[in-house]
PDB file of N, CA and C in Angstrom:
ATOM      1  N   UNK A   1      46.191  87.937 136.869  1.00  0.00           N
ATOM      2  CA  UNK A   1      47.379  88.763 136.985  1.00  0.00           C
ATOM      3  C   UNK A   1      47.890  89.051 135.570  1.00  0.00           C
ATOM      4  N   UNK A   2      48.411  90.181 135.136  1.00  0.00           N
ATOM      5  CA  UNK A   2      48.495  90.783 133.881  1.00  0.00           C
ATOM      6  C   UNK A   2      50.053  89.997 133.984  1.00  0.00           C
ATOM      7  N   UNK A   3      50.236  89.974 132.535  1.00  0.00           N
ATOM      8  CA  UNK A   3      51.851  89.076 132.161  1.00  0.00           C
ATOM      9  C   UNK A   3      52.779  89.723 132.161  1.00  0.00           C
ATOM     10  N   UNK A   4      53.384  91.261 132.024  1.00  0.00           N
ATOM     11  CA  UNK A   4      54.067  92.165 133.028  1.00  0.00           C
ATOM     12  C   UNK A   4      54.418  91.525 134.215  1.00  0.00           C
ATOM     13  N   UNK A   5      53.253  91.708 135.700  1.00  0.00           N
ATOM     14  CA  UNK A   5      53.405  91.854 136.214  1.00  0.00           C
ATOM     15  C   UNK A   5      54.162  90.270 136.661  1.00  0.00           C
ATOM     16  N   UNK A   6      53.280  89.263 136.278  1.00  0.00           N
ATOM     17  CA  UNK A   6      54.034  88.117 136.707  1.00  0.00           C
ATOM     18  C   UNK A   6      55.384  87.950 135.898  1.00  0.00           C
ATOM     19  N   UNK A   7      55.762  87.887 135.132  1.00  0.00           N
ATOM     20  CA  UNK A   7      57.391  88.808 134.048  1.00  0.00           C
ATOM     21  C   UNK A   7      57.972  89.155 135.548  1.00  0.00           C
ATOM     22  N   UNK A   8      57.682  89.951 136.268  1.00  0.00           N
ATOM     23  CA  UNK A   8      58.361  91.461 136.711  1.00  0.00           C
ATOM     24  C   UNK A   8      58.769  90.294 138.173  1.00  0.00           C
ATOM     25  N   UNK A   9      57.656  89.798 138.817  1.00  0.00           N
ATOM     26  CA  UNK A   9      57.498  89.207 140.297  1.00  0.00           C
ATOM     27  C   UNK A   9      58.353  87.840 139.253  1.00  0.00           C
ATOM     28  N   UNK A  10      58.216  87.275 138.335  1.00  0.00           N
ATOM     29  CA  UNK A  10      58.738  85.769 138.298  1.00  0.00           C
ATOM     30  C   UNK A  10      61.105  86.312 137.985  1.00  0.00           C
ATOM     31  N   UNK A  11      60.512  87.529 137.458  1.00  0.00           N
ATOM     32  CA  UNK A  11      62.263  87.631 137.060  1.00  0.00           C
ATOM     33  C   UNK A  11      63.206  88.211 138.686  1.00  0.00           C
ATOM     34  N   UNK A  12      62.363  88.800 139.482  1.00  0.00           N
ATOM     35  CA  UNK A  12      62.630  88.764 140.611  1.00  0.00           C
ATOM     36  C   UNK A  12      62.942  88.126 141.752  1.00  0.00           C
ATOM     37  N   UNK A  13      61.757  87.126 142.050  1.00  0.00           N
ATOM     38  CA  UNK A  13      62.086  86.181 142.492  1.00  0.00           C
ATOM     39  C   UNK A  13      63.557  85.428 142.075  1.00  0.00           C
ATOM     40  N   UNK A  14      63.617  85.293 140.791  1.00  0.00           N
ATOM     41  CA  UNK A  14      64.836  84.017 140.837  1.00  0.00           C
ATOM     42  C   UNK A  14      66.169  84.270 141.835  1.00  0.00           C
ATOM     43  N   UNK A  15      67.427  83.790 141.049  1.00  0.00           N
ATOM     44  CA  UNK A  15      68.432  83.842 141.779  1.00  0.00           C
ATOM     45  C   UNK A  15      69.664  85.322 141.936  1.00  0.00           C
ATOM     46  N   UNK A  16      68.995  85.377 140.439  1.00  0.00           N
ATOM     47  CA  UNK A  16      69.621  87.051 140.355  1.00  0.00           C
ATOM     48  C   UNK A  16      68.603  87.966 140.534  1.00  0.00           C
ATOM     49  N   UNK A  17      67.861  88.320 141.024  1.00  0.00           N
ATOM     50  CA  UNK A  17      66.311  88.957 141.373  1.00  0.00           C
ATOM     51  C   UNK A  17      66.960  90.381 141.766  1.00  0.00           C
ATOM     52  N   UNK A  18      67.946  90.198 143.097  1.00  0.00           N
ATOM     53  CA  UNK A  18      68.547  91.124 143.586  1.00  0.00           C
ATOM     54  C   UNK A  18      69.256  92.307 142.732  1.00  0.00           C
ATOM     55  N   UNK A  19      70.035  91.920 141.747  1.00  0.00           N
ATOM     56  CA  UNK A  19      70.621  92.943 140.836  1.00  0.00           C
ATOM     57  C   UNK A  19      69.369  92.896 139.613  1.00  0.00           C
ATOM     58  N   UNK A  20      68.493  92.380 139.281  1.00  0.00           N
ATOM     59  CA  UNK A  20      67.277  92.762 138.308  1.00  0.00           C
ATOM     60  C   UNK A  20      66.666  94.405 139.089  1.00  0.00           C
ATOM     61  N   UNK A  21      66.302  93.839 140.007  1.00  0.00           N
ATOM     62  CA  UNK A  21      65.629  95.460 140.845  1.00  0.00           C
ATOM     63  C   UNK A  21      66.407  96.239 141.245  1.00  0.00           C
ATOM     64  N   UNK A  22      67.845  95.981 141.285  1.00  0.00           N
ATOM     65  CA  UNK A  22      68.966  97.125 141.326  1.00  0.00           C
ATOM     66  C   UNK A  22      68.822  98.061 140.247  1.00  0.00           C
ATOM     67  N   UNK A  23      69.003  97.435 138.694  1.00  0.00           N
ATOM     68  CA  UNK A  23      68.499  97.663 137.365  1.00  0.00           C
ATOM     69  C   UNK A  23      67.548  99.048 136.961  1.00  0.00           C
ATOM     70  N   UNK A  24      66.230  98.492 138.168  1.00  0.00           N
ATOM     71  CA  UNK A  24      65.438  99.508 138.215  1.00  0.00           C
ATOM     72  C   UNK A  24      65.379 100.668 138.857  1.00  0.00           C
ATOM     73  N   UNK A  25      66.480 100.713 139.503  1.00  0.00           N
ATOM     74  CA  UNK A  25      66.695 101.616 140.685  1.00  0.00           C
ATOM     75  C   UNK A  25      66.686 102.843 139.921  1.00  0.00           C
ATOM     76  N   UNK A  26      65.962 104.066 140.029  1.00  0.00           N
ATOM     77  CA  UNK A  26      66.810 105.309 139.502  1.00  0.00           C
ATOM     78  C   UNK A  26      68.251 105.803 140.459  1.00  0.00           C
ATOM     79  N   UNK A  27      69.215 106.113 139.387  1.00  0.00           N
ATOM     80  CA  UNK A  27      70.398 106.961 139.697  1.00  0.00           C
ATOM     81  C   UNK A  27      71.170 105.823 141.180  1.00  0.00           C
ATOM     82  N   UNK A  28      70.887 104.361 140.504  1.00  0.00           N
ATOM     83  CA  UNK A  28      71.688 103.288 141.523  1.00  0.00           C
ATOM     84  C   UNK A  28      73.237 103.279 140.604  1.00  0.00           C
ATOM     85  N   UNK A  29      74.112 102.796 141.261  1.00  0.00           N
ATOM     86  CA  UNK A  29      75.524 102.513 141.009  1.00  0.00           C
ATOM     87  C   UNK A  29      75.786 102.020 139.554  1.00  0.00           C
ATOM     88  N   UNK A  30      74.853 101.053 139.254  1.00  0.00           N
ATOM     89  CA  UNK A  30      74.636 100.296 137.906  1.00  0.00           C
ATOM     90  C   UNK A  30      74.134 100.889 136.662  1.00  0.00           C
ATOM     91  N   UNK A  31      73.076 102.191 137.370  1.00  0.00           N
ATOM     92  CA  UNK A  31      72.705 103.167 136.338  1.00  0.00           C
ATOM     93  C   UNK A  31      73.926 104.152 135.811  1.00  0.00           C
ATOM     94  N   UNK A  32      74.722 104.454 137.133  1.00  0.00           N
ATOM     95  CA  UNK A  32      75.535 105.199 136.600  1.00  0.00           C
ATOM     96  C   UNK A  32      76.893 104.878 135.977  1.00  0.00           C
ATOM     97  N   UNK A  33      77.067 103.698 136.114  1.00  0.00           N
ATOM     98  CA  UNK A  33      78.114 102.980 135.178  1.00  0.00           C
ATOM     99  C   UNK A  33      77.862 102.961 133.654  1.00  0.00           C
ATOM    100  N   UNK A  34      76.645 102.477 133.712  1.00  0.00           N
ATOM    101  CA  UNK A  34      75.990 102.552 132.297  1.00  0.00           C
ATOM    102  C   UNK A  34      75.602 103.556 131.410  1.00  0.00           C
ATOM    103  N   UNK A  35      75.706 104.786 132.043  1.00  0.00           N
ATOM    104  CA  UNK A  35      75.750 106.328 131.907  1.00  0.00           C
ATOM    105  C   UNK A  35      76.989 106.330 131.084  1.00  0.00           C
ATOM    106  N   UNK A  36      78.314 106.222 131.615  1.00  0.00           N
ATOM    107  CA  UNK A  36      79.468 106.325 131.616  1.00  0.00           C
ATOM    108  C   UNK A  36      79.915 105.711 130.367  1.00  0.00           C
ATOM    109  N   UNK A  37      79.400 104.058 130.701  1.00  0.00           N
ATOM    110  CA  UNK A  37      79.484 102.958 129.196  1.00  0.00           C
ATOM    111  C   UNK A  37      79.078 103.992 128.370  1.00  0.00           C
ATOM    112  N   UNK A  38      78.103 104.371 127.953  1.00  0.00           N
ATOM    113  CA  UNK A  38      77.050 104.867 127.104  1.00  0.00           C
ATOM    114  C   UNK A  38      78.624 106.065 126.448  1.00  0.00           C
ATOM    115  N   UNK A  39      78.920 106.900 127.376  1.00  0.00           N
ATOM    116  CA  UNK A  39      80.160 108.083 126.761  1.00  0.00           C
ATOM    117  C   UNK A  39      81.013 107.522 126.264  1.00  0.00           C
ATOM    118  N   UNK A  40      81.347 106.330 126.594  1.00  0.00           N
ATOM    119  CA  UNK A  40      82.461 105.740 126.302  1.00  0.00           C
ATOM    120  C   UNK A  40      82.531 105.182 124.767  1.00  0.00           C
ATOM    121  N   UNK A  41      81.240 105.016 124.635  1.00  0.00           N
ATOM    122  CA  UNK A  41      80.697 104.326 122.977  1.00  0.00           C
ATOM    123  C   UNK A  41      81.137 105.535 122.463  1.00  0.00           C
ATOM    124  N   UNK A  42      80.602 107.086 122.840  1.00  0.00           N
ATOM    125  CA  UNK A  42      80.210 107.700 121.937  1.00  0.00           C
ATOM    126  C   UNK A  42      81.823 108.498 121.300  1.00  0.00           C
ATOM    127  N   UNK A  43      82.444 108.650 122.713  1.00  0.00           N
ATOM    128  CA  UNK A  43      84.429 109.495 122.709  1.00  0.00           C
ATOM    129  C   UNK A  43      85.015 108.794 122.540  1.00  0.00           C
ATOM    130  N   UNK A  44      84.817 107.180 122.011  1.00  0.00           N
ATOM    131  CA  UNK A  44      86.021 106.056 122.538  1.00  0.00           C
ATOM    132  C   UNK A  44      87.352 106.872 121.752  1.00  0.00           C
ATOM    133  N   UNK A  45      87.129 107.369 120.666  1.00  0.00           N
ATOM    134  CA  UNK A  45      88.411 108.026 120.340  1.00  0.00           C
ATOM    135  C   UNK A  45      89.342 108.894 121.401  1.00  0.00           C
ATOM    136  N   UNK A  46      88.571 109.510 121.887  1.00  0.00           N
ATOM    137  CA  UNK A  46      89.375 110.677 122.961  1.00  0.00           C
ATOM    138  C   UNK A  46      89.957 110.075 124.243  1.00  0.00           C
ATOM    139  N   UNK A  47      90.634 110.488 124.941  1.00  0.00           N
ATOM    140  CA  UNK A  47      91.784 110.032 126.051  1.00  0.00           C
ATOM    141  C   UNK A  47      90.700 110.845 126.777  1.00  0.00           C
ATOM    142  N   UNK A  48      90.481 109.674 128.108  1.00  0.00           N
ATOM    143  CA  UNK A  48      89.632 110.260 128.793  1.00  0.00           C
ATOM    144  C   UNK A  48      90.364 109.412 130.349  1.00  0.00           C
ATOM    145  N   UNK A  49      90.506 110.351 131.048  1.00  0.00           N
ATOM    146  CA  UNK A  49      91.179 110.137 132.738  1.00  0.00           C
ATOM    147  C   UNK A  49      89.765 109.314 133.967  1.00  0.00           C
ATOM    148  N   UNK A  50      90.636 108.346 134.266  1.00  0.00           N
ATOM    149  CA  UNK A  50      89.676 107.888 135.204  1.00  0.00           C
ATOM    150  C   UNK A  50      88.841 108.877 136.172  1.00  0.00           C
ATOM    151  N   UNK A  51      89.620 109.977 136.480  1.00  0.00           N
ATOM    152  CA  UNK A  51      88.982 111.085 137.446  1.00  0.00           C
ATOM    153  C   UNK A  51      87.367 111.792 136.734  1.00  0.00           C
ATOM    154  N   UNK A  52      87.879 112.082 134.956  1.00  0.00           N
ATOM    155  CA  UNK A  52      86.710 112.629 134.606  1.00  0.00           C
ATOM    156  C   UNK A  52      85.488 111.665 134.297  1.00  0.00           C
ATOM    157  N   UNK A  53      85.429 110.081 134.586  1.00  0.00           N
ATOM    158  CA  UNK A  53      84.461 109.447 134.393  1.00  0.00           C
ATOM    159  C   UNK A  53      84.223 108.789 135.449  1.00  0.00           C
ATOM    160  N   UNK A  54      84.819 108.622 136.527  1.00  0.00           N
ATOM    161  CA  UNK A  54      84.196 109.018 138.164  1.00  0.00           C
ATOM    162  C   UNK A  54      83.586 110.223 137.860  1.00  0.00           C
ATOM    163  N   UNK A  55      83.864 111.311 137.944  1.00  0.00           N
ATOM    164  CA  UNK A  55      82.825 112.324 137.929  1.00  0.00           C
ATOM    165  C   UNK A  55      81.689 112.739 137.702  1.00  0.00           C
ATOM    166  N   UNK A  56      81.813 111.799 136.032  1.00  0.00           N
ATOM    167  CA  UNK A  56      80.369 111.759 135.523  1.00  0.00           C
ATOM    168  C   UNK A  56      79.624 110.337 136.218  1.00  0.00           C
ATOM    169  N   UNK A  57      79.823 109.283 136.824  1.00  0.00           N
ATOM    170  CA  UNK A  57      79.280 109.031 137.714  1.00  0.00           C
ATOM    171  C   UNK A  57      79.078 109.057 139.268  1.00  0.00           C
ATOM    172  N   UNK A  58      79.369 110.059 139.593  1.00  0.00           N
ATOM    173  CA  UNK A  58      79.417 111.056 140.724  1.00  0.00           C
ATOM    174  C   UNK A  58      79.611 109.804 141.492  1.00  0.00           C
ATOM    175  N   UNK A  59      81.506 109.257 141.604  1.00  0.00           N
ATOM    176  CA  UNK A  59      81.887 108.533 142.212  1.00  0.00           C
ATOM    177  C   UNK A  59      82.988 108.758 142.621  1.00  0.00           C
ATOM    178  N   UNK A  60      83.777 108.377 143.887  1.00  0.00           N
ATOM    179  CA  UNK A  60      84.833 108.485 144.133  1.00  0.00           C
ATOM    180  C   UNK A  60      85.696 107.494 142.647  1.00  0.00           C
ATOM    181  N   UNK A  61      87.177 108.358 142.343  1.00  0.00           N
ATOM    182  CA  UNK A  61      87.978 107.091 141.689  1.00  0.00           C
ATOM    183  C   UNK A  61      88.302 105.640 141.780  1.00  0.00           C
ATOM    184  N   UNK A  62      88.114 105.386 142.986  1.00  0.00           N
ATOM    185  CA  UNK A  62      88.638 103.635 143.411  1.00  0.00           C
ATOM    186  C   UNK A  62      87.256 103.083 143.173  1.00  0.00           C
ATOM    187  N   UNK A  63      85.908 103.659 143.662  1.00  0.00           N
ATOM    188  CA  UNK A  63      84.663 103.046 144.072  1.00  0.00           C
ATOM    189  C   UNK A  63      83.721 102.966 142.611  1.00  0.00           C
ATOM    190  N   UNK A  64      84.290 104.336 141.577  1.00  0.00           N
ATOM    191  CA  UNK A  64      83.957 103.711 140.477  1.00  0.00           C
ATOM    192  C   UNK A  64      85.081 102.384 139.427  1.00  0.00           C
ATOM    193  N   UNK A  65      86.144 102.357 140.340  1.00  0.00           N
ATOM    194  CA  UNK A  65      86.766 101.694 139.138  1.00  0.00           C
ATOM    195  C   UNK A  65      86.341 100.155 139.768  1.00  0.00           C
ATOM    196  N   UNK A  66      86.328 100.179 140.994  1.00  0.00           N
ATOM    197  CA  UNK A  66      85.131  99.090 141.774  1.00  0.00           C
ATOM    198  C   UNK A  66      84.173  98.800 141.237  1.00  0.00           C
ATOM    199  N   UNK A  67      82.713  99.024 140.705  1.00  0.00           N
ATOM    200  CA  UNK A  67      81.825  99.064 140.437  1.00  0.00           C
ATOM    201  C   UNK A  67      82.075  98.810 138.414  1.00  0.00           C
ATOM    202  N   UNK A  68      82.796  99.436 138.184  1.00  0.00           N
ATOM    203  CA  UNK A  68      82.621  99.522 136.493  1.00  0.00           C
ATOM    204  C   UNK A  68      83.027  98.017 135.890  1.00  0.00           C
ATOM    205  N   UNK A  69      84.227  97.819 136.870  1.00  0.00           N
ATOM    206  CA  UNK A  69      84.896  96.230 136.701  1.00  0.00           C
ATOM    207  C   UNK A  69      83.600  95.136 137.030  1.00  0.00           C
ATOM    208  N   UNK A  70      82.964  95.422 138.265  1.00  0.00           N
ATOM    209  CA  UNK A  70      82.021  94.476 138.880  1.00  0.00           C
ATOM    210  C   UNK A  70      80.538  94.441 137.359  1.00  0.00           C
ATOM    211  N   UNK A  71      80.570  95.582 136.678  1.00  0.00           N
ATOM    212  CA  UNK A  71      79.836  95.166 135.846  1.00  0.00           C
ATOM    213  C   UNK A  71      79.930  94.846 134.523  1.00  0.00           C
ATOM    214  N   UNK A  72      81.503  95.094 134.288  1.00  0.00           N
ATOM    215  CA  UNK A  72      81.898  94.631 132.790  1.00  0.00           C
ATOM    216  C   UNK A  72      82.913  93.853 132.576  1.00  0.00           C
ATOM    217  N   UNK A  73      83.433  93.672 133.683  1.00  0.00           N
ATOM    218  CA  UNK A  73      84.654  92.559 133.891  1.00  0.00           C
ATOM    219  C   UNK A  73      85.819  92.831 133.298  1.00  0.00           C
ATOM    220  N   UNK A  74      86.389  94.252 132.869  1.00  0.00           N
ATOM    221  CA  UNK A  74      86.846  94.677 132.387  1.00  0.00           C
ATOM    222  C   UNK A  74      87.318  95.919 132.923  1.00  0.00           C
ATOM    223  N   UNK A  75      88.541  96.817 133.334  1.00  0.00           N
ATOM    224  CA  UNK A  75      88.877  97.918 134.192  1.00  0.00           C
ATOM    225  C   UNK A  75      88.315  99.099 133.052  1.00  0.00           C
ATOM    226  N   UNK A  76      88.128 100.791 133.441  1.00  0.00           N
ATOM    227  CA  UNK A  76      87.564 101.287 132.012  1.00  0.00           C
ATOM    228  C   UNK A  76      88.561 101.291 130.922  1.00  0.00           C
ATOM    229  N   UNK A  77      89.911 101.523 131.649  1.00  0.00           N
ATOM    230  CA  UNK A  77      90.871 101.599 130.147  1.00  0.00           C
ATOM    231  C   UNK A  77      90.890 100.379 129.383  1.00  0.00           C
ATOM    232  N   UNK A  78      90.529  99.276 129.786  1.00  0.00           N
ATOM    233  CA  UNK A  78      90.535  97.912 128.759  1.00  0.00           C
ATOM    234  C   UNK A  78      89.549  97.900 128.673  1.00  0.00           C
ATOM    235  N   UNK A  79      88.201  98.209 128.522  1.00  0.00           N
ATOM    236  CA  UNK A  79      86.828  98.284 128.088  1.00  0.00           C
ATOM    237  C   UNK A  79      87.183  99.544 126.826  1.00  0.00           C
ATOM    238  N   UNK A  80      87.734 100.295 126.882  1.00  0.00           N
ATOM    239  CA  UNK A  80      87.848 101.667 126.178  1.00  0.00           C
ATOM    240  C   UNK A  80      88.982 101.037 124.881  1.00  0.00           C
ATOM    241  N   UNK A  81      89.872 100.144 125.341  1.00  0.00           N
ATOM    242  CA  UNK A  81      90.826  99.747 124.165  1.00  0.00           C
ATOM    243  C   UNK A  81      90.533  98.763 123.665  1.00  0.00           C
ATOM    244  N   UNK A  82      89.131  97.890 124.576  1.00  0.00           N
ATOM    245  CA  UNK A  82      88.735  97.044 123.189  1.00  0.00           C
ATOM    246  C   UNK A  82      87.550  97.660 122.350  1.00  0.00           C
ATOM    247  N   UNK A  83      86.724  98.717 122.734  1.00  0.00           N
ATOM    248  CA  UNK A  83      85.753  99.350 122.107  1.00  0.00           C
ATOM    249  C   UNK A  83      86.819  99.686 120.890  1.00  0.00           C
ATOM    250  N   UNK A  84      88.203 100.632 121.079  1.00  0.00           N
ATOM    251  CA  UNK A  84      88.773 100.897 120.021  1.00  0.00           C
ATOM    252  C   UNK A  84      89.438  99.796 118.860  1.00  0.00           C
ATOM    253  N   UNK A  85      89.643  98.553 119.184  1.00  0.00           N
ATOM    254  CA  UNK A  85      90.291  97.756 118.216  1.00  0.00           C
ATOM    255  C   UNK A  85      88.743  97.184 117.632  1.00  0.00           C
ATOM    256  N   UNK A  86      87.554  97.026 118.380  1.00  0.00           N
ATOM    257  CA  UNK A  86      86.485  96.615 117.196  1.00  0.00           C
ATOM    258  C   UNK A  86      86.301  97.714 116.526  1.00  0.00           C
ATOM    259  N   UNK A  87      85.907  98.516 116.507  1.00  0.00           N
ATOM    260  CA  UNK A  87      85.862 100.160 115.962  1.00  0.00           C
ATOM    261  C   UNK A  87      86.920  99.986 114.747  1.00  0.00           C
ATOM    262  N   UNK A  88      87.957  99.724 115.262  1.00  0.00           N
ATOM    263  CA  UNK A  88      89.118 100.022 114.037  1.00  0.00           C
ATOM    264  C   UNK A  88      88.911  98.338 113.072  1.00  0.00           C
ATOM    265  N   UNK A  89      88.947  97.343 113.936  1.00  0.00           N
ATOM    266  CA  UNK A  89      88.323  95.988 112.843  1.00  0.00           C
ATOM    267  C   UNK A  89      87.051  96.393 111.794  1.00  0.00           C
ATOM    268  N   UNK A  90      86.118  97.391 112.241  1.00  0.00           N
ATOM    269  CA  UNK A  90      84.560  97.402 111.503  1.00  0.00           C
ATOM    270  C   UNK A  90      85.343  98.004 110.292  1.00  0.00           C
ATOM    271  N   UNK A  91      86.174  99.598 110.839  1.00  0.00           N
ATOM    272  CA  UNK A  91      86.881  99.925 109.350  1.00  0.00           C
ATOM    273  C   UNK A  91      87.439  99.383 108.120  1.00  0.00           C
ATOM    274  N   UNK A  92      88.663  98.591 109.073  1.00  0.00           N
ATOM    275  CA  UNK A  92      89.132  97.749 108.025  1.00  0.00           C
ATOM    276  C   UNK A  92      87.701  96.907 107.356  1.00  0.00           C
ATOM    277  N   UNK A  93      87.587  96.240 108.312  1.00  0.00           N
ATOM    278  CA  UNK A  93      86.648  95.315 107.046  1.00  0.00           C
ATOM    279  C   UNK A  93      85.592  96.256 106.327  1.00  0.00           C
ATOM    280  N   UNK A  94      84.604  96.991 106.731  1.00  0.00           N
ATOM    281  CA  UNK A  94      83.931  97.472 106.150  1.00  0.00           C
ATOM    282  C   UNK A  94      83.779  98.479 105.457  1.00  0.00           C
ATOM    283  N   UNK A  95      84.760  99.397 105.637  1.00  0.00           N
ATOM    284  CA  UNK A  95      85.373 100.553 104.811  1.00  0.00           C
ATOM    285  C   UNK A  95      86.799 100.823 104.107  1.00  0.00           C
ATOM    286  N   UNK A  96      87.092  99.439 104.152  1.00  0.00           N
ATOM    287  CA  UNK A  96      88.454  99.216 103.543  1.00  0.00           C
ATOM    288  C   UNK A  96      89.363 100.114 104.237  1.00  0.00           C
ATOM    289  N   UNK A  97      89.370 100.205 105.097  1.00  0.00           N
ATOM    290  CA  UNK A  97      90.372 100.874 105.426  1.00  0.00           C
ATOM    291  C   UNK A  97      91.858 100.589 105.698  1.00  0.00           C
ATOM    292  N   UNK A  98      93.272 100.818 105.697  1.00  0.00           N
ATOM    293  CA  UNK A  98      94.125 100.486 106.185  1.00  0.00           C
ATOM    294  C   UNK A  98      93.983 100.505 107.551  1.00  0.00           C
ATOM    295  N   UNK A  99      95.904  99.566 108.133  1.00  0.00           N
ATOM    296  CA  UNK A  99      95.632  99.622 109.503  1.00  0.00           C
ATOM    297  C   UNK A  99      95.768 100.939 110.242  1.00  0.00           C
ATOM    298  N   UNK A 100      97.162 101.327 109.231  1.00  0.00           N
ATOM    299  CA  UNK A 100      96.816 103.212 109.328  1.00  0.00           C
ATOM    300  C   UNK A 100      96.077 104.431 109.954  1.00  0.00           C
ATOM    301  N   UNK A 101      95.023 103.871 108.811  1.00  0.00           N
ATOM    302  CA  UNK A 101      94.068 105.140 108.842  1.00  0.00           C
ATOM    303  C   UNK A 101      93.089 104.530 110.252  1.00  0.00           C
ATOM    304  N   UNK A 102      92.692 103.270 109.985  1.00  0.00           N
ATOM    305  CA  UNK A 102      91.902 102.720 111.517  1.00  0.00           C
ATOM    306  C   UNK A 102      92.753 102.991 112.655  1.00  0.00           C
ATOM    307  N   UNK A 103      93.874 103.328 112.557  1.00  0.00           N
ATOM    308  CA  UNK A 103      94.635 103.185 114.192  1.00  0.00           C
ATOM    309  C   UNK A 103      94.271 104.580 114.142  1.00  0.00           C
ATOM    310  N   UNK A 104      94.689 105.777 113.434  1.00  0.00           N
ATOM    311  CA  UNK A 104      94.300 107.273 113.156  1.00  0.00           C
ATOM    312  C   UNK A 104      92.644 107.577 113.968  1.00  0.00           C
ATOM    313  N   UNK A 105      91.892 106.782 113.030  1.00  0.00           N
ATOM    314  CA  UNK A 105      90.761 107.318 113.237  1.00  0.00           C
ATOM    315  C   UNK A 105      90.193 106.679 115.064  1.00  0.00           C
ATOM    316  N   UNK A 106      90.308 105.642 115.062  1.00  0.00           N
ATOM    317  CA  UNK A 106      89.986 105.066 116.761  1.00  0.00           C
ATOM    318  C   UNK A 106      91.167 106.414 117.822  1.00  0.00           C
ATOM    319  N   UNK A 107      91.907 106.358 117.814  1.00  0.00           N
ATOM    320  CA  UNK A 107      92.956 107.149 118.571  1.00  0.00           C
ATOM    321  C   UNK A 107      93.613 106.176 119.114  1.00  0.00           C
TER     322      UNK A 107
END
């Protein structure tokens, strides 16, 4: 048996097996959260409404704010305001920045 495949059948089997092959699912609940994560890295500056990121995971509002929590433990607006205070920490430390200009530039 090629080491993939036993990888693939041994990470399955275990106890979290169930959400591993969720993982793989195309266009499953988990993919599309992670869709969403992914925008969220890229706009964290911009004010973005729970309605327009249900949308982009073609979810109702409650069922994605269900699902986004269940995978980051975090609701999106407090996933989105701590993306912005590390964002604004990397400045300060690494570009000298004031707290100023880091609160400016994160939004």
């Amino acid at each position: 048996m090629p080491l993939r495949t036993y990888c693939a059948r041994r990470a399955t089997s275990g106890p979290h097996g169930g959400e591993i092959c969720k993982l793989a699912l195309p266009d499953s609940n988990i993919e599309r959260v992670v869709k969403v994560v992914s925008m969220l890295h890229v706009n964290f500056a911009k004010t973005l409404r729970i309605e327009q990121l249900a949308d982009v995971a073609r979810m109702s509002p409650s069922s994605f704010h269900q699902h986004f929590k269940a995978l980051t433990s975090m609701t999106p607006l407090q996933f989105q305001k701590q993306m912005r205070l590390l964002e604004a920490r990397r400045l300060m430390v690494s570009e000298a920045a004031n707290i100023a200009e880091a609160a400016y530039k994160v939004g």
